[in-house]
N, C-alpha and C. Protein backbone atom coordinates (compact mmCIF):
# COMPACT_ATOMS: atom_id res chain seq x y z
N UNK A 1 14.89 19.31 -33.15
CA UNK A 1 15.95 18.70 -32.43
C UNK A 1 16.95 19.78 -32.02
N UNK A 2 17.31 19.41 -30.62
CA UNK A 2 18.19 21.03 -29.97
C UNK A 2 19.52 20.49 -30.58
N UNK A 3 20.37 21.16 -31.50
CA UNK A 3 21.71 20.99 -32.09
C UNK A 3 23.28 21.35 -31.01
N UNK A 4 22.72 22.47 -30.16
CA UNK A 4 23.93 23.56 -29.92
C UNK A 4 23.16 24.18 -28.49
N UNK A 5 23.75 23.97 -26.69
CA UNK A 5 23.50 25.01 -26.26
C UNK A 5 24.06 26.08 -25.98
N UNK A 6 23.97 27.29 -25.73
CA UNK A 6 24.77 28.19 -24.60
C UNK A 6 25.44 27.71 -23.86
N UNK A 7 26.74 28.14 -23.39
CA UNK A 7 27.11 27.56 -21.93
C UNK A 7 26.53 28.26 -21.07
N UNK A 8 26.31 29.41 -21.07
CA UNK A 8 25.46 30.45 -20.05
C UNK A 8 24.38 30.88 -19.88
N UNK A 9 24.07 30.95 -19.06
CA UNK A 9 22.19 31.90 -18.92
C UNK A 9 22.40 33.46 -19.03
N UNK A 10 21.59 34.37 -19.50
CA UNK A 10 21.35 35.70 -19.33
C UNK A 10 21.28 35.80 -17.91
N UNK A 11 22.06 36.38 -17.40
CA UNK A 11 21.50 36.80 -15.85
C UNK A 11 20.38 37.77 -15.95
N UNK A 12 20.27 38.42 -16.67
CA UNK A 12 18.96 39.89 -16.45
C UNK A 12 18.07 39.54 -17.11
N UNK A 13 17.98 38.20 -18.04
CA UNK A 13 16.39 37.92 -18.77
C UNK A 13 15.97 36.38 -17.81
N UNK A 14 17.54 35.25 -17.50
CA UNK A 14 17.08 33.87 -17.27
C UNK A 14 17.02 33.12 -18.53
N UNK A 15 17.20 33.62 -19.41
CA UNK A 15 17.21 33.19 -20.84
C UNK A 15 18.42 31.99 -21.30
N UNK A 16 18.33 31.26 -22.09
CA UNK A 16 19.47 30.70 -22.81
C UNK A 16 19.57 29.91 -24.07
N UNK A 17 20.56 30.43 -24.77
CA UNK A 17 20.48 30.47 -25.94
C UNK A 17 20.51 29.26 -26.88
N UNK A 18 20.01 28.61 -27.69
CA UNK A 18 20.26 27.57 -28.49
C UNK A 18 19.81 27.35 -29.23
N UNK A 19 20.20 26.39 -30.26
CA UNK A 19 19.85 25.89 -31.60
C UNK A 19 19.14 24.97 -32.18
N UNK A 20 18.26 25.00 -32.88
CA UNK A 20 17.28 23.44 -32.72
C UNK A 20 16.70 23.99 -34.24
N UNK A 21 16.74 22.41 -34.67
CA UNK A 21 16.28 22.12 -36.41
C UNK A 21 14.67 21.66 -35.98
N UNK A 22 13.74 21.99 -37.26
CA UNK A 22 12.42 21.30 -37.19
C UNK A 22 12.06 22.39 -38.03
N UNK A 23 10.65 21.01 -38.80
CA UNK A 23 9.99 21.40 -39.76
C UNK A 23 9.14 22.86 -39.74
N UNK A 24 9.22 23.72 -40.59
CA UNK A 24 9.02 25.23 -40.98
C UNK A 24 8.06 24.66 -42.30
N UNK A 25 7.13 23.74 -42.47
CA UNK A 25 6.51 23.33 -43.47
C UNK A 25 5.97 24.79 -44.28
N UNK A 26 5.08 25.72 -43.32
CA UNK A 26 4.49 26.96 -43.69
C UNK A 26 5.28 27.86 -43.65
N UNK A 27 6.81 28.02 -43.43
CA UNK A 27 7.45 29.40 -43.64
C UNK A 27 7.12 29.96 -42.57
N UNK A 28 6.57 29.81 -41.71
CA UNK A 28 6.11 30.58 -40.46
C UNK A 28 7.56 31.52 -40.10
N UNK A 29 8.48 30.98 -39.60
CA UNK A 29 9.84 31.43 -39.53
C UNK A 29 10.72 31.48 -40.74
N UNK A 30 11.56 32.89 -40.79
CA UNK A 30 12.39 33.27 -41.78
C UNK A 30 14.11 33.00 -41.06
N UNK A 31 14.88 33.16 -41.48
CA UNK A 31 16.31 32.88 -41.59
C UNK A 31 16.61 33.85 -40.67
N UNK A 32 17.03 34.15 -39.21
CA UNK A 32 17.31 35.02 -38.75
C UNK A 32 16.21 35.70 -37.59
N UNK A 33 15.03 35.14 -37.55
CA UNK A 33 14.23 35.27 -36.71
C UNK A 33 14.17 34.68 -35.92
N UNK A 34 12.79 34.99 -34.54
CA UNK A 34 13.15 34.41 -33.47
C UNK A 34 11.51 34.17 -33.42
N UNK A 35 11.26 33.00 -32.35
CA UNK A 35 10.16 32.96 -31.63
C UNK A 35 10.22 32.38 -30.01
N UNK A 36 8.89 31.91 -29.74
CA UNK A 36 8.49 31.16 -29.10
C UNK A 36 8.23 29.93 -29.43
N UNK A 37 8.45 29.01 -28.93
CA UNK A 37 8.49 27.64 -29.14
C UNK A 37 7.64 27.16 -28.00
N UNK A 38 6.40 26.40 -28.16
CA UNK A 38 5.94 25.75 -27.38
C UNK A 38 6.10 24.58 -27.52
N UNK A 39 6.65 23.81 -26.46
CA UNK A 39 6.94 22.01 -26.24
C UNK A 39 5.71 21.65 -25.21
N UNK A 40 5.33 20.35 -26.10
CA UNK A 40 4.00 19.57 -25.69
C UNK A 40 4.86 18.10 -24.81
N UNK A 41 4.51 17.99 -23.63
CA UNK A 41 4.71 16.64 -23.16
C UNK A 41 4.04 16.34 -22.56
N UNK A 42 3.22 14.60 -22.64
CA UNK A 42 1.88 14.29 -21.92
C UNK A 42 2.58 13.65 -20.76
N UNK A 43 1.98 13.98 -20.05
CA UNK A 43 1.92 13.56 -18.21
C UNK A 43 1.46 12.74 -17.49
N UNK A 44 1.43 11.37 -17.69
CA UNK A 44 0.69 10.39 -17.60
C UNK A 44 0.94 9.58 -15.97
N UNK A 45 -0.18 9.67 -14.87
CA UNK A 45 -0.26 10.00 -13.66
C UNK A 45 -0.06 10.56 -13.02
N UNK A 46 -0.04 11.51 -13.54
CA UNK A 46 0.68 13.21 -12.79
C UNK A 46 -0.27 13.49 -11.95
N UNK A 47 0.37 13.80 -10.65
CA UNK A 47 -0.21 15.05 -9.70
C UNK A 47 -0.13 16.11 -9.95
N UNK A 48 -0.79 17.27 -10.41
CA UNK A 48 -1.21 18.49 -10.10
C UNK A 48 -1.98 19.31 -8.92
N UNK A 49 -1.11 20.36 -8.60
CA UNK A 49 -2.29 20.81 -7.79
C UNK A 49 -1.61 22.60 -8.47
N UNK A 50 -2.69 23.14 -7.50
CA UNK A 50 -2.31 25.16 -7.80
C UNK A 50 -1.91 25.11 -6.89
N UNK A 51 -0.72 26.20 -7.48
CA UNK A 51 0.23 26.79 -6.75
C UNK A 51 0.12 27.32 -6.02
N UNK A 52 -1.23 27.82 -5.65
CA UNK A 52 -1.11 28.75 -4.62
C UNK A 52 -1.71 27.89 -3.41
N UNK A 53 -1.73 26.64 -3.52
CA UNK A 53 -1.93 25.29 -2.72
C UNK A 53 -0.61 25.10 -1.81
N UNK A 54 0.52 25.86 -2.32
CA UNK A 54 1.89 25.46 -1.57
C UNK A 54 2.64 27.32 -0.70
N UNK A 55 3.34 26.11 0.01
CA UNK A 55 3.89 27.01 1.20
C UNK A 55 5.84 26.86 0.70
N UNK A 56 5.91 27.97 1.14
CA UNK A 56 7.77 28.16 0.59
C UNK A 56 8.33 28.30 1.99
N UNK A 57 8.89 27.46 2.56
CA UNK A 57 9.98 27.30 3.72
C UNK A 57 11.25 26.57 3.53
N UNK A 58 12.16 27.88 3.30
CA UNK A 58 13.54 27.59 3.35
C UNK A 58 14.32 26.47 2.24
N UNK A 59 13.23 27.08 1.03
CA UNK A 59 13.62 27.12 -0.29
C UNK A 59 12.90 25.50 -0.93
N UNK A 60 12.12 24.99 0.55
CA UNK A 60 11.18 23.73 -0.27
C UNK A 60 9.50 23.96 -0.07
N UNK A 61 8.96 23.35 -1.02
CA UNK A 61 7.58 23.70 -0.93
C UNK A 61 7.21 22.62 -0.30
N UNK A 62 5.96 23.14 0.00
CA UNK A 62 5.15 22.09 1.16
C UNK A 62 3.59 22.10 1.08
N UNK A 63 2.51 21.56 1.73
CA UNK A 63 1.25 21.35 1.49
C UNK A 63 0.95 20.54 2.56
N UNK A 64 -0.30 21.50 2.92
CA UNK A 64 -1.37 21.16 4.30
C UNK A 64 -2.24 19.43 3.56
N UNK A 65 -1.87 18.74 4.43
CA UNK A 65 -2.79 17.59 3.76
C UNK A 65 -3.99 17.04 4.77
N UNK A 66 -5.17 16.96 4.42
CA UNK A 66 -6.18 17.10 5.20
C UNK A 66 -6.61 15.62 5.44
N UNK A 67 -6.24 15.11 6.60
CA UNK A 67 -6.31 13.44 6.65
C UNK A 67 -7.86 13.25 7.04
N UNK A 68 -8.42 11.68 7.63
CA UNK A 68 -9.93 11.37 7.20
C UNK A 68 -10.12 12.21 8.68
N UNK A 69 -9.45 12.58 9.53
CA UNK A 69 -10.44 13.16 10.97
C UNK A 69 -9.79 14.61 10.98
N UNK A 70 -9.99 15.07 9.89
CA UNK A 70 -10.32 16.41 9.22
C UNK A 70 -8.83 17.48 9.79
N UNK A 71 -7.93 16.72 9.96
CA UNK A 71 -6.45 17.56 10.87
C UNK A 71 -5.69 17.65 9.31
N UNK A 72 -4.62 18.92 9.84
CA UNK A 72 -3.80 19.26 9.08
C UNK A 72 -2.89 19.01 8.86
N UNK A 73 -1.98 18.31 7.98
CA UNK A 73 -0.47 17.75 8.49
C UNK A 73 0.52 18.58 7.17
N UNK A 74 1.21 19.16 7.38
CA UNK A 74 2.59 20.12 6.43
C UNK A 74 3.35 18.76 6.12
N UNK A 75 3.23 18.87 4.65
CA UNK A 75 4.10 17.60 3.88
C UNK A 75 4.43 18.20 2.89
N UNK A 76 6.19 17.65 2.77
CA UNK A 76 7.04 18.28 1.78
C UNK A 76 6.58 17.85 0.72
N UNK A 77 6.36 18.29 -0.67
CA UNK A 77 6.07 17.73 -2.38
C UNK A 77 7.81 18.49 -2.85
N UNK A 78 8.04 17.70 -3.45
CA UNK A 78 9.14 18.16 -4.81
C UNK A 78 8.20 17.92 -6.29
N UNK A 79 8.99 18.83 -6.85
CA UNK A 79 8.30 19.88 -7.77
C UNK A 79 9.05 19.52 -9.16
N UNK A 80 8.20 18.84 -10.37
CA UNK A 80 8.77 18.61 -11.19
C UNK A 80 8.36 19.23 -12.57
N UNK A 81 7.78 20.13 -12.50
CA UNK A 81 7.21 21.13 -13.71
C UNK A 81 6.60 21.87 -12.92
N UNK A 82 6.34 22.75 -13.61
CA UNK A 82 5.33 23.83 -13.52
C UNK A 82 5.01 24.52 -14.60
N UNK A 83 3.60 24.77 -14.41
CA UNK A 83 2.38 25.23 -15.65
C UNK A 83 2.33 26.21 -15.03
N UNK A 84 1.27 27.41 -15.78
CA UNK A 84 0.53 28.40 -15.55
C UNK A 84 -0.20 28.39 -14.15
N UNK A 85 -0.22 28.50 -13.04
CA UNK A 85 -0.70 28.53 -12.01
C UNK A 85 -1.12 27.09 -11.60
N UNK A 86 -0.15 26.11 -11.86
CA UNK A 86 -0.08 24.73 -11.32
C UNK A 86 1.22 24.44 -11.17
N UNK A 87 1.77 23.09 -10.34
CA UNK A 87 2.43 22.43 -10.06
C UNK A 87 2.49 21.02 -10.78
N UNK A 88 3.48 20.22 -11.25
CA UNK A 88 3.37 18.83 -11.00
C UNK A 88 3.89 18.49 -10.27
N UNK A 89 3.61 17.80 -9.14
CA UNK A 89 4.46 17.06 -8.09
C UNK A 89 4.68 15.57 -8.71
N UNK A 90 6.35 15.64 -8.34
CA UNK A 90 6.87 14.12 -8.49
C UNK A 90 7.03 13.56 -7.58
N UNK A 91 7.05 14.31 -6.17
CA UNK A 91 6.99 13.13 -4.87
C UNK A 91 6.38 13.73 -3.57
N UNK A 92 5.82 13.16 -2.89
CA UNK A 92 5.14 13.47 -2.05
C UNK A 92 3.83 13.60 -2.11
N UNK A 93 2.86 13.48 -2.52
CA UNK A 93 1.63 13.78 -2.99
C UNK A 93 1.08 12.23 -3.55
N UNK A 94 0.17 11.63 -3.22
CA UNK A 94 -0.66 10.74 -3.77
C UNK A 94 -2.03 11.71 -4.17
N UNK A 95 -2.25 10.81 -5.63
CA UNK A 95 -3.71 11.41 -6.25
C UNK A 95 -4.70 11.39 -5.57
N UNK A 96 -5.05 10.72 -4.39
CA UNK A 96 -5.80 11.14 -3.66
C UNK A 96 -6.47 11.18 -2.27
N UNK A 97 -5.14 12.24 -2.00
CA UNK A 97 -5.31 13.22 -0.59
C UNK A 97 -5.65 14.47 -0.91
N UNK A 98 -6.21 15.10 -0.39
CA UNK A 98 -6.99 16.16 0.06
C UNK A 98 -6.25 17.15 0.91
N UNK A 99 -6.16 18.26 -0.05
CA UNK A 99 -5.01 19.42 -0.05
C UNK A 99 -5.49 20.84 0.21
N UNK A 100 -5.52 21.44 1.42
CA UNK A 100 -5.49 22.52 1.95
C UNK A 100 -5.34 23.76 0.81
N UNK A 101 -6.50 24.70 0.06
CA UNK A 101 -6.15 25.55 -1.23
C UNK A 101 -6.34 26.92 -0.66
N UNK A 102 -7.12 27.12 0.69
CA UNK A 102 -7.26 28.25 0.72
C UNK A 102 -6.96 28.36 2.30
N UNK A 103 -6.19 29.78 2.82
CA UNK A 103 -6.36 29.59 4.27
C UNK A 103 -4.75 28.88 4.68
N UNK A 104 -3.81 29.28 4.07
CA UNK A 104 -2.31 27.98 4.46
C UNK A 104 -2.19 28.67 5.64
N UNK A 105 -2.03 30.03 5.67
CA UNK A 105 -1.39 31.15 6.28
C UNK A 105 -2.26 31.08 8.00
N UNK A 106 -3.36 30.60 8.02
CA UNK A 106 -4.45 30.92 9.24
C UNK A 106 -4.09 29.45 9.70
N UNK A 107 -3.30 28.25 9.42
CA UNK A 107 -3.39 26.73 10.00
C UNK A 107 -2.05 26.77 10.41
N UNK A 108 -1.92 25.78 11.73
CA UNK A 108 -0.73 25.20 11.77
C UNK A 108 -0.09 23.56 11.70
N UNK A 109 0.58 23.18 12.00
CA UNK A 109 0.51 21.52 11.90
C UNK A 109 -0.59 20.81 12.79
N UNK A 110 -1.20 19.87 12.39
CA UNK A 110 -2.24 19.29 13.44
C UNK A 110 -3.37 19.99 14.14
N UNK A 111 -3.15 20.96 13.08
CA UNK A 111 -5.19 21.68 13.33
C UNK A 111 -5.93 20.96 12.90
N UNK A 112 -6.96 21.03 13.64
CA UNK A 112 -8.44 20.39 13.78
C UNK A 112 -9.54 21.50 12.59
N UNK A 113 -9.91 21.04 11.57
CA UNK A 113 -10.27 22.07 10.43
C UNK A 113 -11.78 21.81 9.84
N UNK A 114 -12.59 22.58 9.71
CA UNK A 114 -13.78 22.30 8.81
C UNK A 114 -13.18 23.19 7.28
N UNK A 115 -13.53 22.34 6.79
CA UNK A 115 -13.74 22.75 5.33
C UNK A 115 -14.73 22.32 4.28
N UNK A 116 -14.95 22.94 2.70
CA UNK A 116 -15.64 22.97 2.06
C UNK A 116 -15.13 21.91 1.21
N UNK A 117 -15.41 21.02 0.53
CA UNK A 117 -14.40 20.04 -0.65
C UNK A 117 -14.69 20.39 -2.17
N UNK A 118 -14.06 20.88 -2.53
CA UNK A 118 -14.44 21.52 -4.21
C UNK A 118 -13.91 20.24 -4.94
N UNK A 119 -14.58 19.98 -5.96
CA UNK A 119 -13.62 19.07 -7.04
C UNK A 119 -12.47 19.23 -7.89
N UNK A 120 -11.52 18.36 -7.91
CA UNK A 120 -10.21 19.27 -8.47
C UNK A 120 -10.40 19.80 -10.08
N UNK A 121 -11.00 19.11 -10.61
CA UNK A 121 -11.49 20.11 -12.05
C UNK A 121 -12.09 21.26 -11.95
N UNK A 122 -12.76 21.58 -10.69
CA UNK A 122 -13.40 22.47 -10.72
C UNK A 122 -12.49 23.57 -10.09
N UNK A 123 -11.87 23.21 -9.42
CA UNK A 123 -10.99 24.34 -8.78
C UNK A 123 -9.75 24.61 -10.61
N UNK A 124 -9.33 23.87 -10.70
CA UNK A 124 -8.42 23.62 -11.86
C UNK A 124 -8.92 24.64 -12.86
N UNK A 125 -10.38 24.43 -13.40
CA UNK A 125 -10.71 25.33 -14.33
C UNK A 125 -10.94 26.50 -13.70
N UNK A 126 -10.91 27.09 -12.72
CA UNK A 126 -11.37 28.75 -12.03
C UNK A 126 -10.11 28.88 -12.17
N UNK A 127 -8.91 28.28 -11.76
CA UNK A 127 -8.09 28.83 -11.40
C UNK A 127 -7.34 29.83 -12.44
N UNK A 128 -7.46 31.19 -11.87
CA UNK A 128 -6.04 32.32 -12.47
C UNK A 128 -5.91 33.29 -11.66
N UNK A 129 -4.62 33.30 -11.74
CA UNK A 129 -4.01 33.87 -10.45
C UNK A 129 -3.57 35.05 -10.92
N UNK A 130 -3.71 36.33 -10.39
CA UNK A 130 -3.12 37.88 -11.04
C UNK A 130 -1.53 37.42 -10.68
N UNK A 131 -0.99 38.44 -11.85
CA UNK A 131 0.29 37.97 -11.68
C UNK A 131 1.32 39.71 -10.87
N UNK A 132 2.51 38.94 -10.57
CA UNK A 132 2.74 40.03 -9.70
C UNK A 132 3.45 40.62 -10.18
């Protein structure tokens, strides 16, 4: 349980500081140490897609959505987590439309497109992205 925050962020790490009680059953942590804390929350109808599925214009992300007579249409998603080389979208995105992953940069609105259709688990599990 978080007790106490910072009022401030680190500007040069992004960091911020706070306090939180919970069970140390194994001693793992000593009095004065620090870690990492991983928080688990399940996501129940979540959209995901990879990140590298989205386009950055003028500070909102966006995504090529590939309608049934194979055209391209740029639709805004807002962005409510983010994982390791994924997104959750909280709006804009229904589970299932069909999302432009490779190639954003070569389309424009209302291109006429052939593409390949991968399954999203399957793209999901390849996916890792070098980091920069």
């Amino acid at each position: 349980m978080v007790e106490t925050i910072e009022a401030e962020f680190n500007n040069e790490t992004g960091n911020i500081a706070f306090r939180a009680t919970f069970p140390n059953n194994n001693g793992l942590l000593r009095h004065g140490e620090t870690g990492t804390i991983l928080v688990r929350e399940e996501l129940k109808n979540a959209v995901i897609i990879p990140q590298k599925a989205t386009l950055e214009i003028m500070d909102r992300k966006y995504v090529y959505v590939v309608d049934d007579k194979n055209t391209v249409q740029l639709k805004p998603v807002t962005i409510g987590a983010e994982m390791p080389d994924l997104f959750v979208v909280s709006d804009g995105l229904k589970g299932n439309e069909k999302i432009l992953l490779e190639g954003l940069r070569k389309v424009k609105n209302n291109d006429k497109i052939a593409y390949d259709f991968e399954a999203p688990g399957k793209v999901i599990s390849e996916l890792v992205l070098p980091s920069e």
